[in-house]
Structures are given as C-alpha cells and as structure tokens.
Protein backbone atom coordinates (compact mmCIF):
# COMPACT_ATOMS: atom_id res chain seq x y z
CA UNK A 1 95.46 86.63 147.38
CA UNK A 2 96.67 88.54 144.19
CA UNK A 3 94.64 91.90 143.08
CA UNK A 4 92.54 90.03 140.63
CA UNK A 5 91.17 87.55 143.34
CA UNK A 6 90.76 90.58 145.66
CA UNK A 7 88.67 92.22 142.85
CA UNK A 8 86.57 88.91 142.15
CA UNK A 9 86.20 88.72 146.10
CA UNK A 10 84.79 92.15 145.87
CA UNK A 11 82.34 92.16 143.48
CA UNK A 12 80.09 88.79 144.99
CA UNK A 13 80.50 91.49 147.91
CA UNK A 14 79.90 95.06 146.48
CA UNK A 15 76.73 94.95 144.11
CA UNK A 16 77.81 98.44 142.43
CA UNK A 17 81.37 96.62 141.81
CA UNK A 18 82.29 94.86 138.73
CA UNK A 19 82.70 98.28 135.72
CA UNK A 20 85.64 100.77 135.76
CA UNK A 21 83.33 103.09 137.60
CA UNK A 22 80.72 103.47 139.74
CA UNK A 23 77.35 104.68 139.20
CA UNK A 24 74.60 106.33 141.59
CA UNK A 25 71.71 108.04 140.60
CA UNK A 26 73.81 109.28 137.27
CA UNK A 27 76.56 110.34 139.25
CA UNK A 28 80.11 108.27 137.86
CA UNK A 29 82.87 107.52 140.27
CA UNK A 30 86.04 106.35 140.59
CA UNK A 31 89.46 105.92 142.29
CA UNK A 32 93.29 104.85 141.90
CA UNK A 33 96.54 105.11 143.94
CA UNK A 34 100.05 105.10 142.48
CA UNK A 35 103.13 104.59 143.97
CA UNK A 36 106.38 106.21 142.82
CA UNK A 37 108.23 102.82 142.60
CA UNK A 38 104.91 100.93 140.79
CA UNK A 39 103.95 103.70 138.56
CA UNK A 40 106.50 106.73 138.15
CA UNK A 41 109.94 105.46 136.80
CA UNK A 42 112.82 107.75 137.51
CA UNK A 43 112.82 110.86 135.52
CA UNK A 44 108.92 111.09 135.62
CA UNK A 45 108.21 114.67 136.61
CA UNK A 46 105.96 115.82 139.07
CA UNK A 47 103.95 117.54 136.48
CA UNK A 48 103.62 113.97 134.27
CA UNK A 49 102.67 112.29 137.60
CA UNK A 50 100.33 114.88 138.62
CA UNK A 51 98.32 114.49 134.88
CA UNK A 52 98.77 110.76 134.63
CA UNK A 53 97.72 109.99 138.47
CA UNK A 54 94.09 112.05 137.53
CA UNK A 55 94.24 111.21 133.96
CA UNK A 56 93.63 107.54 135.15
CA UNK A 57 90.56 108.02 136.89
CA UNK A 58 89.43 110.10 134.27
CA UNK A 59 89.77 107.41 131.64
CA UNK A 60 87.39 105.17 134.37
CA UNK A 61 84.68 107.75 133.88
CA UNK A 62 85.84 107.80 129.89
CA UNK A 63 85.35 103.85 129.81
CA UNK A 64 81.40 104.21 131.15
CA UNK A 65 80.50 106.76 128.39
CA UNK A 66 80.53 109.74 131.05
CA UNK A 67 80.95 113.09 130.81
CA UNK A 68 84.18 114.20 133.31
CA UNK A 69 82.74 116.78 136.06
CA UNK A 70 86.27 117.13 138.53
CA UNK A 71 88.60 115.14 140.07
CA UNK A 72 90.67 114.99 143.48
CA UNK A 73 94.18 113.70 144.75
CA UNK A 74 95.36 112.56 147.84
CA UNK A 75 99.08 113.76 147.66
CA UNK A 76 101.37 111.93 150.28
CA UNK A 77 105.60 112.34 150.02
CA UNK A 78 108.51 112.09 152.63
CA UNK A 79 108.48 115.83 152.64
CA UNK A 80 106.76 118.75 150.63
CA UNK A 81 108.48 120.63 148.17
CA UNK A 82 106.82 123.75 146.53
CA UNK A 83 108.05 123.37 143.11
CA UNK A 84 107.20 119.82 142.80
CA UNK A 85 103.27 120.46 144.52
CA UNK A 86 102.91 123.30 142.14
CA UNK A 87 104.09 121.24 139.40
CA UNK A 88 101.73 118.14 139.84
CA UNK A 89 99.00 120.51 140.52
CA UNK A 90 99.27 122.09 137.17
CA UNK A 91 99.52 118.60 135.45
CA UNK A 92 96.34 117.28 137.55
CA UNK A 93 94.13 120.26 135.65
CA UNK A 94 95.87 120.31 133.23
CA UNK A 95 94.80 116.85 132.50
CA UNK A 96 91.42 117.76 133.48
CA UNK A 97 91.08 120.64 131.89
CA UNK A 98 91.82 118.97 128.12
CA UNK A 99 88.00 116.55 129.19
CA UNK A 100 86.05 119.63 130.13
CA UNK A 101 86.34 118.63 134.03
CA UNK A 102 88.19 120.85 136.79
CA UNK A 103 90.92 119.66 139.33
CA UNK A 104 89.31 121.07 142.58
CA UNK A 105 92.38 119.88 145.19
CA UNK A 106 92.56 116.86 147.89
CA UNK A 107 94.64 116.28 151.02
CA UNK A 108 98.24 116.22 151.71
CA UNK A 109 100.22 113.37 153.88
CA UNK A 110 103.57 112.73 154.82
CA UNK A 111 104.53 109.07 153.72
CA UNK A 112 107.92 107.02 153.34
CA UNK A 113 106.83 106.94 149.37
CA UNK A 114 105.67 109.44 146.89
CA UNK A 115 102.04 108.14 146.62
CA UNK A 116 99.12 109.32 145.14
CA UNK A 117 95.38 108.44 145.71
CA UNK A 118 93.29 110.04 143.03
CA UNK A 119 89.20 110.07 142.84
CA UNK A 120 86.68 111.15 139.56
CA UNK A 121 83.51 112.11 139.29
CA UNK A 122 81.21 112.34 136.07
CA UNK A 123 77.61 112.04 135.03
CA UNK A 124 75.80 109.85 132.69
CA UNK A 125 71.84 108.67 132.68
CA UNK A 126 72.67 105.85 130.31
CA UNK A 127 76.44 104.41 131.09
CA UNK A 128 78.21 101.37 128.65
CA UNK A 129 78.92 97.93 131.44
CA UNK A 130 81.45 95.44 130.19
CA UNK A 131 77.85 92.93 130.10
CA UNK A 132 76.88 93.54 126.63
CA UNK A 133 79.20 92.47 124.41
CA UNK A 134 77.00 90.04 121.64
CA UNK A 135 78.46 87.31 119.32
CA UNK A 136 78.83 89.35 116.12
CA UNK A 137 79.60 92.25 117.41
CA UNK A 138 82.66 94.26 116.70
CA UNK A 139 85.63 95.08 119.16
CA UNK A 140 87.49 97.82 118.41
CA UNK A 141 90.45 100.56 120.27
CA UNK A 142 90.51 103.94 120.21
CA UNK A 143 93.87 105.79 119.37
CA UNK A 144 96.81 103.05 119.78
CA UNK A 145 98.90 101.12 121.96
CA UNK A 146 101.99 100.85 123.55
CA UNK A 147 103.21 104.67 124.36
CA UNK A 148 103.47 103.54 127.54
CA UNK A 149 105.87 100.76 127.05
CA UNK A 150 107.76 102.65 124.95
CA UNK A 151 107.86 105.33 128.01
CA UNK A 152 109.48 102.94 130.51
CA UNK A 153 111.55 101.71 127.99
CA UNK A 154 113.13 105.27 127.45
CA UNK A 155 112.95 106.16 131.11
CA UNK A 156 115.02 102.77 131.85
CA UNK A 157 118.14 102.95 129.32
CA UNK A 158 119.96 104.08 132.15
CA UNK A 159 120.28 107.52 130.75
CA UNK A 160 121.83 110.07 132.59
CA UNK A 161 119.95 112.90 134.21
CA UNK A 162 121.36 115.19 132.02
CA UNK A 163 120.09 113.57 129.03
CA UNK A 164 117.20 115.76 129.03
CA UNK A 165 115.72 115.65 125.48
CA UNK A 166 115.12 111.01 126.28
CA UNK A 167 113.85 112.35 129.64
CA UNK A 168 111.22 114.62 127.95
CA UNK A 169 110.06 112.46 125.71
CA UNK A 170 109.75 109.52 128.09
CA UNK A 171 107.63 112.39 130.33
CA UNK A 172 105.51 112.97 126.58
CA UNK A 173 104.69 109.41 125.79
CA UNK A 174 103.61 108.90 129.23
CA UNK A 175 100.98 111.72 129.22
CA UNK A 176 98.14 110.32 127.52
CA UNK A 177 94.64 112.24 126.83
CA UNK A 178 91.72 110.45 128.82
CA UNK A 179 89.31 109.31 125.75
CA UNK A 180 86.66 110.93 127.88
CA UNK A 181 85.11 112.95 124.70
CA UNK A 182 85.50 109.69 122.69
CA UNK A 183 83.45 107.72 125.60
CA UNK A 184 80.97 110.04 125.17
CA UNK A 185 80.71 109.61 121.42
CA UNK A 186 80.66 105.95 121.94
CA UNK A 187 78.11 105.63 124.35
CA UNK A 188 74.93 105.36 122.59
CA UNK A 189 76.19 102.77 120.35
CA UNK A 190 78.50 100.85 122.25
CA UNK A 191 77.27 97.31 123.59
CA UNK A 192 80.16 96.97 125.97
CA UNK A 193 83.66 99.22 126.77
CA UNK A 194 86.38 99.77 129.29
CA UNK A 195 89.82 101.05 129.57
CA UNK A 196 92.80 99.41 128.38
CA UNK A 197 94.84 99.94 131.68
CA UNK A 198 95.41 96.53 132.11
CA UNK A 199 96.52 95.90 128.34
CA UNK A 200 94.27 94.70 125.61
CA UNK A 201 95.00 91.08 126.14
CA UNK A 202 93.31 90.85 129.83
CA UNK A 203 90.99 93.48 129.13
CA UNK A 204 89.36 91.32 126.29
CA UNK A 205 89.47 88.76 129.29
CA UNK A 206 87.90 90.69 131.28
CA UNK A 207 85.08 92.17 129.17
CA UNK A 208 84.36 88.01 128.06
CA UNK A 209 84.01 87.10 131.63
CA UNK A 210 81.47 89.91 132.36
CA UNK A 211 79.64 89.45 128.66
CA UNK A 212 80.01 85.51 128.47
CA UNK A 213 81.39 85.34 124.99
CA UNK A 214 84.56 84.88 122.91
CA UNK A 215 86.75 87.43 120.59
CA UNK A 216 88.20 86.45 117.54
CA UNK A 217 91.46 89.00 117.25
CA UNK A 218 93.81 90.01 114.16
CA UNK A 219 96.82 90.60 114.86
CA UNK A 220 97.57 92.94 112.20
CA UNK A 221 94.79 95.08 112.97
CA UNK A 222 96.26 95.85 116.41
CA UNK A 223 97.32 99.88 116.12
CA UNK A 224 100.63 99.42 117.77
CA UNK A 225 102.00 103.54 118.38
CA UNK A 226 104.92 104.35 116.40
CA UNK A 227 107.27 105.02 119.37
CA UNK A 228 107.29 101.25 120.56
CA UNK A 229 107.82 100.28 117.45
CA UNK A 230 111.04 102.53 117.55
CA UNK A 231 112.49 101.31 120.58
CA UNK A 232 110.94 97.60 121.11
CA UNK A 233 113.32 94.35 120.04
CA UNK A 234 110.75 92.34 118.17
CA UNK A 235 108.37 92.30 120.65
CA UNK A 236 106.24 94.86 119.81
CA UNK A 237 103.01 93.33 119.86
CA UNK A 238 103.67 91.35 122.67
CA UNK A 239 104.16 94.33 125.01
CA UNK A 240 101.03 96.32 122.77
CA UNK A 241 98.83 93.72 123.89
CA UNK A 242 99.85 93.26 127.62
CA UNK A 243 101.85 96.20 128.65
CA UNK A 244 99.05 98.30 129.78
CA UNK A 245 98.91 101.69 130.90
CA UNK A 246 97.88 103.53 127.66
CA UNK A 247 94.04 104.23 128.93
CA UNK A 248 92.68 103.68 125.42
CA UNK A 249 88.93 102.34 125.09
CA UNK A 250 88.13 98.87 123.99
CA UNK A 251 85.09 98.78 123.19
CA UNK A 252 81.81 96.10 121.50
CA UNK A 253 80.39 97.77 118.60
CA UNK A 254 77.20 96.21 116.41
CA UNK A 255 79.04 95.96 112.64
CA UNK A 256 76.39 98.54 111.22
CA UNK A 257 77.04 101.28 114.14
CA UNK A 258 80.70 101.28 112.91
CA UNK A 259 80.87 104.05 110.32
CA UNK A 260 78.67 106.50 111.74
CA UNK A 261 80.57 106.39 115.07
CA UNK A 262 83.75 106.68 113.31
CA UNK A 263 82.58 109.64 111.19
CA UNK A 264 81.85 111.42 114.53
CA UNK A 265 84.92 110.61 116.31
CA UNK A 266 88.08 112.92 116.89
CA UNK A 267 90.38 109.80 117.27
CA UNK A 268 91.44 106.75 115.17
CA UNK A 269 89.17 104.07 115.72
CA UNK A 270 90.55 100.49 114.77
CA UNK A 271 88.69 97.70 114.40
CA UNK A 272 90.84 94.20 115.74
CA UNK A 273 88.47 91.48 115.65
CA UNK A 274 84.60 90.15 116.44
CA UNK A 275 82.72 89.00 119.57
CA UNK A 276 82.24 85.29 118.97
CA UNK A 277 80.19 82.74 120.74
CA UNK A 278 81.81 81.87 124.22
CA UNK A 279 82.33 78.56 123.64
CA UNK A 280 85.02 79.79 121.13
CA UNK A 281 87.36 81.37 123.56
CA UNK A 282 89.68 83.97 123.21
CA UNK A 283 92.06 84.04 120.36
CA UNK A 284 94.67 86.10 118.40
CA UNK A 285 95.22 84.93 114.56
CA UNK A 286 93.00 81.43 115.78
CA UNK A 287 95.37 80.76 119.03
CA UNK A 288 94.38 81.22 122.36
CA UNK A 289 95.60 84.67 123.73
CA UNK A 290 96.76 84.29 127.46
CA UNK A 291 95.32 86.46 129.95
CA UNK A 292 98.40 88.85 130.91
CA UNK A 293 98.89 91.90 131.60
CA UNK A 294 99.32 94.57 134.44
CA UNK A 295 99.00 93.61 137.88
CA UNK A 296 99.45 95.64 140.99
C-alpha cells in the first residue's frame, strides 16, 4: 500500500480526515515528519531544517484559511549536538514568528536518522475544504513554483562543502514563507484551497476528487520562480508542476471575487486556469495532465 492508498484508507475511516488540517470546535491542526534522507539534502542546515520542518505544518493551517497560534517538533538524531539544536530551534520560530504564531518546544529522541515530527495549531470559525470548488470558478497560486526544485538541484551538483555561497543559496530557496497571512486573506472568498506540497499537478487532482469537477489549465500562466528557470534543462514546467515542496496555495476563486482579493493581498496571485464540469477532466493546454507528484 503506497501513501496515497493509506490516505484514501484513512479518510472512509477518520471522519475529520480528508483537508490539510484538522478542525475541532475552531481549533486547526496538523502534523508532518521528515527524514534527513527524504527531505534534507546534504548541505541543508539545521537552521533551514528547523524552519522548513514547522514551516510545513504551518502552510496546513495556511491552506484552511487559519490564523497560525504555535507549533511543536519532535526532534530525534543519532546524538545531540548543541550548535545544531540551537540552530533548528531558531529556524523553527523563526519560521513561526514571520505568521504571527510562536514555536513553544517538543521532545527530543535518539534515532539512527535525523528525523523530525512537527505539529500546528491555529484557529478559524469558518475554514476553506478542498469540497467547493464550482464549474466556473477560477483556480489560481499564490507566489510561484519551483524554488524547491531548484534547491535540490543546487544542493545535488556535487559541490564541495566549501562551496559555501551554492550551499547558501540552496539553504535560501529552500526556506519558504508559510502563506498563512495570504490564507487568511483568502478565506472568505475562496470556494476551495490547499497547499501545493505535493506539486500543482496532483494537487489539482486532489482538490477534483474532493470537489467532483474538472480544471482547464494554461500553461503559460503557470508562475514558474526565476531560480528553476536558471538551473533547470528544459524542463522547467515539468518539475513546476510536479516537484512539490514549495507550500504555495492553490486555491478556487468565483471570477468576480478575483480583483478585490488580489488588491488585498501581499503576494502575487496568478490565475492558471478554470474549474470545469467533471466530466471534462483534468487538462493542461486541452491534454490530460497526469497525476504526479511527491510521494513519501
């Protein structure tokens, strides 16, 4: 059984399962675990890993239109080292601190593997499920995609350790902001959103499944960031669309909510396509886009 059949097993079991968080009684939560050899290349720093591990259950409690309240870590390593706790501490609220929330701590565990089991909490009385998308609807990203390919594509050039300026921006790209204030903006117009952690292309599948409709996708409308563009071979909006990893929102959007939210938003907001009938599918350009992307 692969993680997405564990998932689909889980939600006929779990009826709060199903959206990138939970919700009970207006309280949002959430959890992850990384492993170093999944999710931190070599050359990640403790301080990236510490922001990135909480920054991804922040973007959960982003994705449901939540506000971020604090967020915990499970640390486990073969041994402890006080520069590198101290380090991923600081990145953990760090990363909290930029979405208003507050890194209160967690547990420690010796383990063969650097690992890290991370949990979010947030409130919201009215939070966006990937059920509402409507045929004529709009489907839109926040910010753009693909740092995180380019990331692992500078962390794995084989660069030597010394070569510290690739190393720091490999560390850069793969610190991303949690769209938590953009969720939050979102919200009250959005018809259906999650997180892009699994890439656009199975995201859209995703959302679809839970909505029971179609998306129509351009293409060229795709914001693919700057730094894949740099370092991908031709394949930039290949690995864009099923990469994963950046943590921006995709989210449903009725056509005449579109400027308004835009106007009141501190981040790009791009408009790639329109929710279509399900019958119609799932396309890029008029071609069916496969559903790929990150697994576990």
């Amino acid at each position: 059984m692969d993680e997405r059949a564990a998932l689909a097993l889980l939600e006929r079991e779990l009826e709060a399962a199903g959206d990138d968080a939970a919700v009970v009684d207006g309280l949002v939560i959430t959890t992850d675990m990384l492993h170093e050899r999944t999710d931190f290349p070599a050359g990640t720093t403790r301080y990236t890993a510490g922001w990135r591990a909480v920054g991804a259950s922040l973007s959960d409690v982003a994705a449901m239109g939540a506000e971020a309240t604090a967020a915990v870590a499970a640390y486990a390593a073969p041994e402890f080292d006080a520069e590198e706790l101290l380090a991923f501490v600081r990145g953990a609220s760090d990363v909290c601190e930029r979405v208003d929330g507050e890194y209160v701590g967690g547990d420690l565990d010796g383990h063969e593997e650097f690992t890290v089991t991370t949990t979010a909490i947030g409130r919201t009385d009215d939070p966006v499920r990937r059920s509402g998308a409507t045929a004529g609807d709009l489907v839109c990203v926040t910010g753009t995609l693909g740092r995180s390919a380019a990331a692992l594509e500078l962390f794995e050039r084989g660069a030597p350790a010394e070569d510290r300026e690739r190393l720091e921006r490999a560390n850069d790209l793969f610190r991303f902001e949690p769209r938590v204030a953009a969720g939050r903006t979102l919200a009250p117009r959005a018809t259906a959103m999650m997180d892009s952690s699994d890439g656009l292309a199975r995201s859209l599948h995703q959302l679809a499944d839970a909505s029971d409709c179609g998306f129509a996708i351009d293409a060229h409308r795709i914001p693919i960031d700057d730094a894949l563009l740099e370092v991908a071979d031709g394949d930039a909006l290949d690995r864009a669309t099923t990469f994963g990893e950046d943590f921006e929102l995709v989210v449903t959007l009725p056509e005449d909510a579109l400027e308004t939210v835009r106007s009141a938003l501190e981040v790009e907001l791009s408009v790639i396509g329109s929710v279509t009938p399900s019958d119609r599918g799932i396309t890029i350009d008029g071609k069916p886009l496969e559903d790929r992307g990150y697994t576990h």
